[in-house]
PDB file of N, CA and C in Angstrom:
ATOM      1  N   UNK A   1       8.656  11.273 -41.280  1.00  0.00           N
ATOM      2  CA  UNK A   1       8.879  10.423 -40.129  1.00  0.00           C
ATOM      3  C   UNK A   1       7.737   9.418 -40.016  1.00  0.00           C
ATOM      4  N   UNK A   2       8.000   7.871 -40.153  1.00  0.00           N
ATOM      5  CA  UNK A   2       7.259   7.363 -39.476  1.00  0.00           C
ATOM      6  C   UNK A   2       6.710   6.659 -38.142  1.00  0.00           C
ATOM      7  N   UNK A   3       5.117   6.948 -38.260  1.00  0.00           N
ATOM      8  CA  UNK A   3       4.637   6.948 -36.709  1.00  0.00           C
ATOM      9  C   UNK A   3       4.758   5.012 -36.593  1.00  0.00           C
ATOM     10  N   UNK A   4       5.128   4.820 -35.168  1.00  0.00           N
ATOM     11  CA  UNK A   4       5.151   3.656 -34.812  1.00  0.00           C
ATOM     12  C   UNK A   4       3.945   3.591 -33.907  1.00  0.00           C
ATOM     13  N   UNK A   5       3.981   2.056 -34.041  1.00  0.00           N
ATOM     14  CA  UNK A   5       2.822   1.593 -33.206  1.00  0.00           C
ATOM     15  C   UNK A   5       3.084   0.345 -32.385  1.00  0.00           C
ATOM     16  N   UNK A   6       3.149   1.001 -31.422  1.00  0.00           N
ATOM     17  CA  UNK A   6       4.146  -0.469 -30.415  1.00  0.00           C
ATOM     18  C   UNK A   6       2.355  -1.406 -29.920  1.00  0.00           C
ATOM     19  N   UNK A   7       3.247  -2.315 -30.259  1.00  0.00           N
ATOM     20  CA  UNK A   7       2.652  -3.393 -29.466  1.00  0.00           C
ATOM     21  C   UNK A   7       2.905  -4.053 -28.255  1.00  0.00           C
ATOM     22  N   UNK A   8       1.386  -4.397 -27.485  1.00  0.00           N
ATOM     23  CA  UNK A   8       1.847  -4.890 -26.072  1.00  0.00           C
ATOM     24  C   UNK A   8       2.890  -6.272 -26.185  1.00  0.00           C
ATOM     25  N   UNK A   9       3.900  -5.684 -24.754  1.00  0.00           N
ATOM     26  CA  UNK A   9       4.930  -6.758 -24.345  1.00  0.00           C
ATOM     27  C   UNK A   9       4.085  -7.801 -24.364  1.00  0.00           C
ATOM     28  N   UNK A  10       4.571  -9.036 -24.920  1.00  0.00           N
ATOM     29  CA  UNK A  10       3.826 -10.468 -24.417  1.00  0.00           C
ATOM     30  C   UNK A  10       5.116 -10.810 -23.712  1.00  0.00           C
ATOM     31  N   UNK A  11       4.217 -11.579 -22.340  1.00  0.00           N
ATOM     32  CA  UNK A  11       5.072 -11.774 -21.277  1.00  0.00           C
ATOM     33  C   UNK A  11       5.214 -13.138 -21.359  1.00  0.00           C
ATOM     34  N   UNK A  12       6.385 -14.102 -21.264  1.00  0.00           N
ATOM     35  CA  UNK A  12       6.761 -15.135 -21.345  1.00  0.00           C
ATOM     36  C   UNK A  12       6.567 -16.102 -19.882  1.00  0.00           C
ATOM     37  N   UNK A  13       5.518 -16.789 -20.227  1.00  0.00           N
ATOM     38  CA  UNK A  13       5.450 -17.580 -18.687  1.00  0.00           C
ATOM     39  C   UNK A  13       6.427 -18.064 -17.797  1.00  0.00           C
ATOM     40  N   UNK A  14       7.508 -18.066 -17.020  1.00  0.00           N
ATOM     41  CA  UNK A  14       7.875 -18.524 -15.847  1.00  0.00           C
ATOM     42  C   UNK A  14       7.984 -20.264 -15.815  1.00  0.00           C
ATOM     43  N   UNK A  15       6.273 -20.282 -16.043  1.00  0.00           N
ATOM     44  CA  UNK A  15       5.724 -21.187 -15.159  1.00  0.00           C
ATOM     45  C   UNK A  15       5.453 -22.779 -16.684  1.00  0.00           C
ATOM     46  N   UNK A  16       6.069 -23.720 -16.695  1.00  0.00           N
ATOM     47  CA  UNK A  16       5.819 -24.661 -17.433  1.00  0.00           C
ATOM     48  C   UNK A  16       4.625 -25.318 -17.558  1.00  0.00           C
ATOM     49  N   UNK A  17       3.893 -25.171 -18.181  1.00  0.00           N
ATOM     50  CA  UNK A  17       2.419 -25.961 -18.353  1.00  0.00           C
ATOM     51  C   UNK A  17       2.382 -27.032 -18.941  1.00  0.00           C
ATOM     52  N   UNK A  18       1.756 -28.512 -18.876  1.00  0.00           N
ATOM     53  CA  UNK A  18       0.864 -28.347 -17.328  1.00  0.00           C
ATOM     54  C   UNK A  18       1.746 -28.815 -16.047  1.00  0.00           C
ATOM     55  N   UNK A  19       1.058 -28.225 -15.301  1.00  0.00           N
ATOM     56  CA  UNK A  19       2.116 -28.441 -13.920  1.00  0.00           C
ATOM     57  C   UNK A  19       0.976 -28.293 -12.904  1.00  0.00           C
ATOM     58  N   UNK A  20       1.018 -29.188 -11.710  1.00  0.00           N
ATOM     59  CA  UNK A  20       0.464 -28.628 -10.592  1.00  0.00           C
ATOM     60  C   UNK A  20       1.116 -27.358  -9.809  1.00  0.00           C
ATOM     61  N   UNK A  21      -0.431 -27.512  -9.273  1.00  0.00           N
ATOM     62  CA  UNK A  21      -0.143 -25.451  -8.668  1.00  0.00           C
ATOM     63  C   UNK A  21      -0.918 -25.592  -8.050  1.00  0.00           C
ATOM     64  N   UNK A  22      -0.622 -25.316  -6.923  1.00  0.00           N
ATOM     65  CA  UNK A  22      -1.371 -25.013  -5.550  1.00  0.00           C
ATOM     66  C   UNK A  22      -1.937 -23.373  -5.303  1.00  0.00           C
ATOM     67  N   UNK A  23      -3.029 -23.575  -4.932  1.00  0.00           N
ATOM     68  CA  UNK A  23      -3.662 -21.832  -4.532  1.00  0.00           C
ATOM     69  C   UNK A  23      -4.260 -22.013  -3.557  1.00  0.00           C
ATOM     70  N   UNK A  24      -4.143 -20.666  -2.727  1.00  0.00           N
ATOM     71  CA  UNK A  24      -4.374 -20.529  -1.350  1.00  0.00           C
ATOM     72  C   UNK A  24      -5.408 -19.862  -1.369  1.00  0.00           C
ATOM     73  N   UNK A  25      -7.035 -19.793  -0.628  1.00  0.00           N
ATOM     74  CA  UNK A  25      -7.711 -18.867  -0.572  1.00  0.00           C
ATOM     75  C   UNK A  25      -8.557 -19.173   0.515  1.00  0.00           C
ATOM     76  N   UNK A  26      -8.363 -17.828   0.912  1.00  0.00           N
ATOM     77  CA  UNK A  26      -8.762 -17.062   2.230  1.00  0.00           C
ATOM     78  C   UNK A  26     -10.126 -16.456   2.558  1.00  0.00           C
ATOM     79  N   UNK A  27     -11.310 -16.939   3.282  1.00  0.00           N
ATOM     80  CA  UNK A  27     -12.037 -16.341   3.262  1.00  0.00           C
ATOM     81  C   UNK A  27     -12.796 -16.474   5.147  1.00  0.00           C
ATOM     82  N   UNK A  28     -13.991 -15.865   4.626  1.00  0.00           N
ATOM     83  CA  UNK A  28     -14.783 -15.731   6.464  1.00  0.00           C
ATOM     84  C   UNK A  28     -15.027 -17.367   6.930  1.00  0.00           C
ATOM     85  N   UNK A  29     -15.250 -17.987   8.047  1.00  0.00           N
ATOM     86  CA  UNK A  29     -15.507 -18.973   7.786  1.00  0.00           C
ATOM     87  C   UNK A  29     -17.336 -19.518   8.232  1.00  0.00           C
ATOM     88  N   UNK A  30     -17.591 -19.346   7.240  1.00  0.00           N
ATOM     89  CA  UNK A  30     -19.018 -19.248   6.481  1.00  0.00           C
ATOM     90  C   UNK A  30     -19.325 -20.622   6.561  1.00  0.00           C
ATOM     91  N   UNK A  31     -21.042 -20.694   6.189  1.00  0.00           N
ATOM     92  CA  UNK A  31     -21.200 -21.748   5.948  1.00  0.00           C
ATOM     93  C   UNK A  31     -21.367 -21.727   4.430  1.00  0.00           C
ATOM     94  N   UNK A  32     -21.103 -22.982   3.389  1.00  0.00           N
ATOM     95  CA  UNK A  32     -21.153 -22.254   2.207  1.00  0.00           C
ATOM     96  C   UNK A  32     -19.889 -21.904   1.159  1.00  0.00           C
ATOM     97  N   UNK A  33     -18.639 -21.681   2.404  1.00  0.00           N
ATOM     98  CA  UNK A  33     -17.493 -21.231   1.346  1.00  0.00           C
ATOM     99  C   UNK A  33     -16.783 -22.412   0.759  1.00  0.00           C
ATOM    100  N   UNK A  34     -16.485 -23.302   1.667  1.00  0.00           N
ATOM    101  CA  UNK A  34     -15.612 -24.234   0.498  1.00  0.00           C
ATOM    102  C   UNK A  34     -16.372 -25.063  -0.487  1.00  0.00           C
ATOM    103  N   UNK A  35     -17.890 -25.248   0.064  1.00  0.00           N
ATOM    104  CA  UNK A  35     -18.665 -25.804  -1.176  1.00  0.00           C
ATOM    105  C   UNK A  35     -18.062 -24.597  -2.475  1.00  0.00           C
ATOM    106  N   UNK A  36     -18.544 -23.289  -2.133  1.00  0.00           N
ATOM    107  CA  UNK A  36     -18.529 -22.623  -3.378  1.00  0.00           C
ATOM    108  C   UNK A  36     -16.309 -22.431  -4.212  1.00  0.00           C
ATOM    109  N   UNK A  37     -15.975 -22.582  -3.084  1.00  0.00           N
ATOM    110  CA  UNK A  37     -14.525 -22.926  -3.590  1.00  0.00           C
ATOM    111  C   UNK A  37     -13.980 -23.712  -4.587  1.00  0.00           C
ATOM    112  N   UNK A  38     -14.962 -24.932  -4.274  1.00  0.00           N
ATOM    113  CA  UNK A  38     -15.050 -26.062  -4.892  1.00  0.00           C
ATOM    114  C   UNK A  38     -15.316 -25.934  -6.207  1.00  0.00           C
ATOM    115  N   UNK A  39     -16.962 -25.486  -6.100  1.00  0.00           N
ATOM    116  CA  UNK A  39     -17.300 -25.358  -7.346  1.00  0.00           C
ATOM    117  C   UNK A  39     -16.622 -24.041  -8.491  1.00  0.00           C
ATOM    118  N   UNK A  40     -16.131 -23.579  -7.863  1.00  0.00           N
ATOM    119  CA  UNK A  40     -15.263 -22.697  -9.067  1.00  0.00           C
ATOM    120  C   UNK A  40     -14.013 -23.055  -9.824  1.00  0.00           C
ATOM    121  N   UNK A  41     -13.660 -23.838  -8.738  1.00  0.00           N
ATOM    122  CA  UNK A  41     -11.808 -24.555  -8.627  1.00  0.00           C
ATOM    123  C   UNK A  41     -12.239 -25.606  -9.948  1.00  0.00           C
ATOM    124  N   UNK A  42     -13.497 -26.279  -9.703  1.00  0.00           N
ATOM    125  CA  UNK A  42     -13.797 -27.179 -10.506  1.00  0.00           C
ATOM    126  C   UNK A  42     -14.190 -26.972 -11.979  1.00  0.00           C
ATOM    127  N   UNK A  43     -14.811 -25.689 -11.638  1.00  0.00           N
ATOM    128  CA  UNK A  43     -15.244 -25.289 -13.080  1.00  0.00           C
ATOM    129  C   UNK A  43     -13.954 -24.740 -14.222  1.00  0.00           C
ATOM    130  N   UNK A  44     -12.872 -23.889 -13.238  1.00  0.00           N
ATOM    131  CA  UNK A  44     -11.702 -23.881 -14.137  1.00  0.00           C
ATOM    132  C   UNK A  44     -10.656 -25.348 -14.811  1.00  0.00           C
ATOM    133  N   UNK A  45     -10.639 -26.500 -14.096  1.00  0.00           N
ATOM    134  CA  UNK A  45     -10.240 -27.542 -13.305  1.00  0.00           C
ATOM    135  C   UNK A  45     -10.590 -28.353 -13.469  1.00  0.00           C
ATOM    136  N   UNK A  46     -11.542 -29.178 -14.361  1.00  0.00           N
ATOM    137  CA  UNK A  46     -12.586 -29.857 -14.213  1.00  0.00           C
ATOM    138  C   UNK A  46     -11.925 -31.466 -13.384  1.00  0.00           C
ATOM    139  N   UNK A  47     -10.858 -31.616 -13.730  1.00  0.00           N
ATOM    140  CA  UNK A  47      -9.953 -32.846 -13.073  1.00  0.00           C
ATOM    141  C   UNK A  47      -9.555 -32.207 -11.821  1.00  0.00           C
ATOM    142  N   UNK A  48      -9.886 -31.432 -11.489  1.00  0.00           N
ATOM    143  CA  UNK A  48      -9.657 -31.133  -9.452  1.00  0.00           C
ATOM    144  C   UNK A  48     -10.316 -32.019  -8.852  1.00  0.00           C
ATOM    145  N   UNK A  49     -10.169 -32.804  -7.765  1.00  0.00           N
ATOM    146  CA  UNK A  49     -10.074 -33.651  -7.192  1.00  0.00           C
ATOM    147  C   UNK A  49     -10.318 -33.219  -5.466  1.00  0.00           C
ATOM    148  N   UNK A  50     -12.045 -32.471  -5.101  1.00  0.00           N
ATOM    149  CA  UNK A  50     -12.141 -32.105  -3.990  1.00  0.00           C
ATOM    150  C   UNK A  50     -11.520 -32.904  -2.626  1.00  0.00           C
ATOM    151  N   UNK A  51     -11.290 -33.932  -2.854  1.00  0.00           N
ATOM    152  CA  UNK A  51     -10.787 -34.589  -1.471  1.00  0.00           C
ATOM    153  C   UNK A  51      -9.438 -34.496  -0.956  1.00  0.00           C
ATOM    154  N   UNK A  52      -9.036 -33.655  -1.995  1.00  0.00           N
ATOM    155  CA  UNK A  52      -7.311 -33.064  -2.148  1.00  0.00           C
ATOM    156  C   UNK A  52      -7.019 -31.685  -1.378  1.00  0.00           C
ATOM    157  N   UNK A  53      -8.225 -30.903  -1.714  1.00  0.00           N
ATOM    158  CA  UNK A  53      -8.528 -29.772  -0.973  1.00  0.00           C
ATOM    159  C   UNK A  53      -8.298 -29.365   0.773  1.00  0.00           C
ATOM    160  N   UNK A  54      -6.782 -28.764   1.096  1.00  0.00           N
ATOM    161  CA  UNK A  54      -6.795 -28.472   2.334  1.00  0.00           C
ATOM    162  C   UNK A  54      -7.427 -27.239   3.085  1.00  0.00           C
ATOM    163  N   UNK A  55      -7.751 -28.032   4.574  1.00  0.00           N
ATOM    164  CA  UNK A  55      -8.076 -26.268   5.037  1.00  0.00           C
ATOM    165  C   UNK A  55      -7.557 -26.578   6.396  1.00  0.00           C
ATOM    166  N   UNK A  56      -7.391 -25.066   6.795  1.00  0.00           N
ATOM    167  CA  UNK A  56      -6.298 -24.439   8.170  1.00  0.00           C
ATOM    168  C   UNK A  56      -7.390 -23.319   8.640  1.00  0.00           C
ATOM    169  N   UNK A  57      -8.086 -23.599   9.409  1.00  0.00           N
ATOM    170  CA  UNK A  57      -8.579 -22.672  10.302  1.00  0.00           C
ATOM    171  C   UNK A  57      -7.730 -21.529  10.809  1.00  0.00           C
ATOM    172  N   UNK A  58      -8.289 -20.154  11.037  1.00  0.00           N
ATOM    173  CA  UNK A  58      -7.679 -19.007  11.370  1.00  0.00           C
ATOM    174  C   UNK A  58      -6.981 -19.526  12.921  1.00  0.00           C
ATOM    175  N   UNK A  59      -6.531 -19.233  13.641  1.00  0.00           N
ATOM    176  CA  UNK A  59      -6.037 -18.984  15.428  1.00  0.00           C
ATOM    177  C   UNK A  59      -7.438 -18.642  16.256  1.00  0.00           C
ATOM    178  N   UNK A  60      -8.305 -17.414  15.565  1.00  0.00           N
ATOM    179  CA  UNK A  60      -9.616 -17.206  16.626  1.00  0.00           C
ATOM    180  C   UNK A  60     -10.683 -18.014  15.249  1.00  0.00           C
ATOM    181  N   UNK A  61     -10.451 -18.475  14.799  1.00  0.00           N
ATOM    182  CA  UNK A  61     -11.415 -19.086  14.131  1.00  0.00           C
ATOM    183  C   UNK A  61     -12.492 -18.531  13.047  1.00  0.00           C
ATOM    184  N   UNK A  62     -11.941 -17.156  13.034  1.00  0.00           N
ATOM    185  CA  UNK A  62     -13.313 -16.565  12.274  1.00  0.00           C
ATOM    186  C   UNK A  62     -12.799 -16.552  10.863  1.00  0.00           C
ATOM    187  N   UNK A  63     -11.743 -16.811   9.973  1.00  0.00           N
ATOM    188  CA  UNK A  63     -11.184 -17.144   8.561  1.00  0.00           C
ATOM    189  C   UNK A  63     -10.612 -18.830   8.707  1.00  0.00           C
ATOM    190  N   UNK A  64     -10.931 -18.971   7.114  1.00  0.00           N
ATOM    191  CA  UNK A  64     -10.501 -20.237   6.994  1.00  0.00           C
ATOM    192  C   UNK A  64      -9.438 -20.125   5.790  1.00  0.00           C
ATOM    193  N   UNK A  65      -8.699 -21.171   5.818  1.00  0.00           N
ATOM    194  CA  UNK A  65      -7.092 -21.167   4.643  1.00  0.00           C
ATOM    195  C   UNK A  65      -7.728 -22.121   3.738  1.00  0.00           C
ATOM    196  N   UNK A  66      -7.784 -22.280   2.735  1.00  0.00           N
ATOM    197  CA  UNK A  66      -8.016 -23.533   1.831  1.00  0.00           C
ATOM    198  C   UNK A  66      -6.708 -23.764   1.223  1.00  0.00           C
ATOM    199  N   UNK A  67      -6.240 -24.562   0.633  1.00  0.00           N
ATOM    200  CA  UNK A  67      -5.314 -24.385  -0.578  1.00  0.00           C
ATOM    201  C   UNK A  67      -5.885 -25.828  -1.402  1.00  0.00           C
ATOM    202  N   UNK A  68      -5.653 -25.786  -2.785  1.00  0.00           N
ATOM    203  CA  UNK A  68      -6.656 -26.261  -3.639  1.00  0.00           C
ATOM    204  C   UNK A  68      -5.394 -26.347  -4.739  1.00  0.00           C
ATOM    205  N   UNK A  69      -4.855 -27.421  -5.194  1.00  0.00           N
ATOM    206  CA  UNK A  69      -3.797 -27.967  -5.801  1.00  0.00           C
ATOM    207  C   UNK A  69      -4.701 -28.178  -7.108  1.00  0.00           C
ATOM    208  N   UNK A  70      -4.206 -27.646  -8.535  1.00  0.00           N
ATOM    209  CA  UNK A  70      -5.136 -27.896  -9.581  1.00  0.00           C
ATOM    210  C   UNK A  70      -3.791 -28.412 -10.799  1.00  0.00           C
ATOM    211  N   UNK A  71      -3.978 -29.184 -11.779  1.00  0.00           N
ATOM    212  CA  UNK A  71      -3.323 -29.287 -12.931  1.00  0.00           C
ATOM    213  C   UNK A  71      -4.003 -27.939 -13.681  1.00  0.00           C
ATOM    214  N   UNK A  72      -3.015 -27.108 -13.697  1.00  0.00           N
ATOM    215  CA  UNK A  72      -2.808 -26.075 -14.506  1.00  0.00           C
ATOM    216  C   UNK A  72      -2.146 -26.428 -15.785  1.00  0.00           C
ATOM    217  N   UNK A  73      -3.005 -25.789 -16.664  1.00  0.00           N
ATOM    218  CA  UNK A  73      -2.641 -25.779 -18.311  1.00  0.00           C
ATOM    219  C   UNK A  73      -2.357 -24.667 -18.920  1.00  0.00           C
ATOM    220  N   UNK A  74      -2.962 -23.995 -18.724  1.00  0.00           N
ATOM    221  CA  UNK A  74      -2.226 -22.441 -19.342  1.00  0.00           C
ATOM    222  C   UNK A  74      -2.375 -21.619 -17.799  1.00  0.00           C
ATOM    223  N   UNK A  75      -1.412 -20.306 -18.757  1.00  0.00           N
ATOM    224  CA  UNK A  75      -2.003 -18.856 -18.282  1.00  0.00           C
ATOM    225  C   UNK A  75      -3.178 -18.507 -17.829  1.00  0.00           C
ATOM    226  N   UNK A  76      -3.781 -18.857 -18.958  1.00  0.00           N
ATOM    227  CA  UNK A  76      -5.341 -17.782 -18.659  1.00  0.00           C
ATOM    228  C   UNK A  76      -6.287 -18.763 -18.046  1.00  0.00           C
ATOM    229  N   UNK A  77      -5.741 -19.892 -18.050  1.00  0.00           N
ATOM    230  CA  UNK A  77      -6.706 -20.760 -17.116  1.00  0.00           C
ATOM    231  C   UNK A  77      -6.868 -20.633 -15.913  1.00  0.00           C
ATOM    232  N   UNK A  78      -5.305 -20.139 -15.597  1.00  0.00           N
ATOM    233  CA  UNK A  78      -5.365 -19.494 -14.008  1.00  0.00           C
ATOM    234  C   UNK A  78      -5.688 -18.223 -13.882  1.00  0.00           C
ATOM    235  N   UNK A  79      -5.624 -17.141 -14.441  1.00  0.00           N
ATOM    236  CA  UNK A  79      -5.962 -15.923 -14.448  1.00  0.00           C
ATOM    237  C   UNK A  79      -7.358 -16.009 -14.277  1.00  0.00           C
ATOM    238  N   UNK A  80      -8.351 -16.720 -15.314  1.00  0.00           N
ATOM    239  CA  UNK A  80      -9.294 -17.003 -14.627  1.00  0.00           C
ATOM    240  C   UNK A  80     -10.074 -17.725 -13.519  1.00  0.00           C
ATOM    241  N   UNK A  81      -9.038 -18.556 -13.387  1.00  0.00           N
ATOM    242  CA  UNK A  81      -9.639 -19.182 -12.031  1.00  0.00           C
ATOM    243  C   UNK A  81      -9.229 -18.114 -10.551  1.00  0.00           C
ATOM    244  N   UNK A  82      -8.238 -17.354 -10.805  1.00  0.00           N
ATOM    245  CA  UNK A  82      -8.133 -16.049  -9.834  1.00  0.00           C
ATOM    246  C   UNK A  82      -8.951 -15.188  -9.772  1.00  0.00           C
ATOM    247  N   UNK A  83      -9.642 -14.689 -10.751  1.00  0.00           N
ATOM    248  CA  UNK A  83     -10.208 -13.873 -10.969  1.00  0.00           C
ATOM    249  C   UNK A  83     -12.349 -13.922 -10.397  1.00  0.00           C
ATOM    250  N   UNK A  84     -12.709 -15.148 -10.356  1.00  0.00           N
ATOM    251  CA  UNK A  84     -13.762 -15.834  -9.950  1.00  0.00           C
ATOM    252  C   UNK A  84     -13.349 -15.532  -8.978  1.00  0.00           C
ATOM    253  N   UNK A  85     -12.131 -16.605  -8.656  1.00  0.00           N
ATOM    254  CA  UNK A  85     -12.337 -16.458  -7.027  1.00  0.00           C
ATOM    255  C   UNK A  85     -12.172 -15.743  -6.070  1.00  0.00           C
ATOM    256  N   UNK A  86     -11.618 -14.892  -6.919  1.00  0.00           N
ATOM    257  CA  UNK A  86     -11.326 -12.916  -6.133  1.00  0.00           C
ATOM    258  C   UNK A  86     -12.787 -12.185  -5.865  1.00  0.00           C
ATOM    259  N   UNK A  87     -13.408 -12.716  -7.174  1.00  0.00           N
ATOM    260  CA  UNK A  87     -14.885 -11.920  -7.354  1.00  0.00           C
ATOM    261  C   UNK A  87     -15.680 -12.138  -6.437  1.00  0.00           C
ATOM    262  N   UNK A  88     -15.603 -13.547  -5.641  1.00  0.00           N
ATOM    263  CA  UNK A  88     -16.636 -14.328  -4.671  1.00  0.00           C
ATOM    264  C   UNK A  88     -16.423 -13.241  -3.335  1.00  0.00           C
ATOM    265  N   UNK A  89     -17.921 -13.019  -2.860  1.00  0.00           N
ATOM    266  CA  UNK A  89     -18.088 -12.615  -1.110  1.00  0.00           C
ATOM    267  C   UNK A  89     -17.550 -12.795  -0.358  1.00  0.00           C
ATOM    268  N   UNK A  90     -17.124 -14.067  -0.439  1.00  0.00           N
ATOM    269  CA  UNK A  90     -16.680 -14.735   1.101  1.00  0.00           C
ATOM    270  C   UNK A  90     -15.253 -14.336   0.912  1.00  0.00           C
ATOM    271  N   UNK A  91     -14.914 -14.412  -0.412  1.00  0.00           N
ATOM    272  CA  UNK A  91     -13.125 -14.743  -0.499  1.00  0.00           C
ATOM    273  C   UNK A  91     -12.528 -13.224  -0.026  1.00  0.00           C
ATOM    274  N   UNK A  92     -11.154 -13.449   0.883  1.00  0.00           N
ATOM    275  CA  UNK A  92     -10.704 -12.278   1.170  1.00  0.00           C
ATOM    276  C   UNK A  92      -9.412 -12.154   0.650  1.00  0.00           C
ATOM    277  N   UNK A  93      -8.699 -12.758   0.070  1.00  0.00           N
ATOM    278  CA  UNK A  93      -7.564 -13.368  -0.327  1.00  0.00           C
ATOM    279  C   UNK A  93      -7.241 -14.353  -1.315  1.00  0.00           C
ATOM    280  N   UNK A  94      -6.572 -14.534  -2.333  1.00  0.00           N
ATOM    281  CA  UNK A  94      -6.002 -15.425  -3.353  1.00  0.00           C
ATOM    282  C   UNK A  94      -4.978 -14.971  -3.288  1.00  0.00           C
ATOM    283  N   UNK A  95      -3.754 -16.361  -3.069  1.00  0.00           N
ATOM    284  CA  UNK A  95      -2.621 -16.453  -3.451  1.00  0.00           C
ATOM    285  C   UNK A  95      -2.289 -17.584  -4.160  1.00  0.00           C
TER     286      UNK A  95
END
């Protein structure tokens, strides 16, 4: 009998690249956070365009909404740009 050796599913993107894509992220409202928003969005992003960058204050004010519209090129460009910005202090949320 021979032993098999499966290989991982590769998952077929959804999502057409490049395409804009908007991401939402949620954090305290700090002094400090959307500078550092910025600079991550940018570093995945380098054509992000901070003046594009929205924000929505919480109802009592203590979280802020960003959403941050990027030309996305791949997969893993966003995986990593999720993944930073998951990692950050302030951030409480990525969608």
């Amino acid at each position: 009998m021979q032993e098999r050796k499966d290989k991982p599913l590769e998952v077929e993107s959804v999502i057409a690249f490049p395409t804009a894509f908007p991401i939402k992220i949620m954090g305290r409202r700090e002094s400090g956070f959307t500078t550092a928003v910025i600079e991550i969005v940018t570093r995945h992003a380098p054509d992000f365009m901070p003046g594009t960058l929205e924000s929505r204050p919480s109802r009592e004010g203590k979280y802020v909404s960003l959403t941050a519209t990027v030309n996305a090129t791949s997969r893993e460009q966003l995986d990593s740009l999720y993944q930073e910005l998951c990692d950050h202090p302030t951030v409480v949320m990525v969608l």
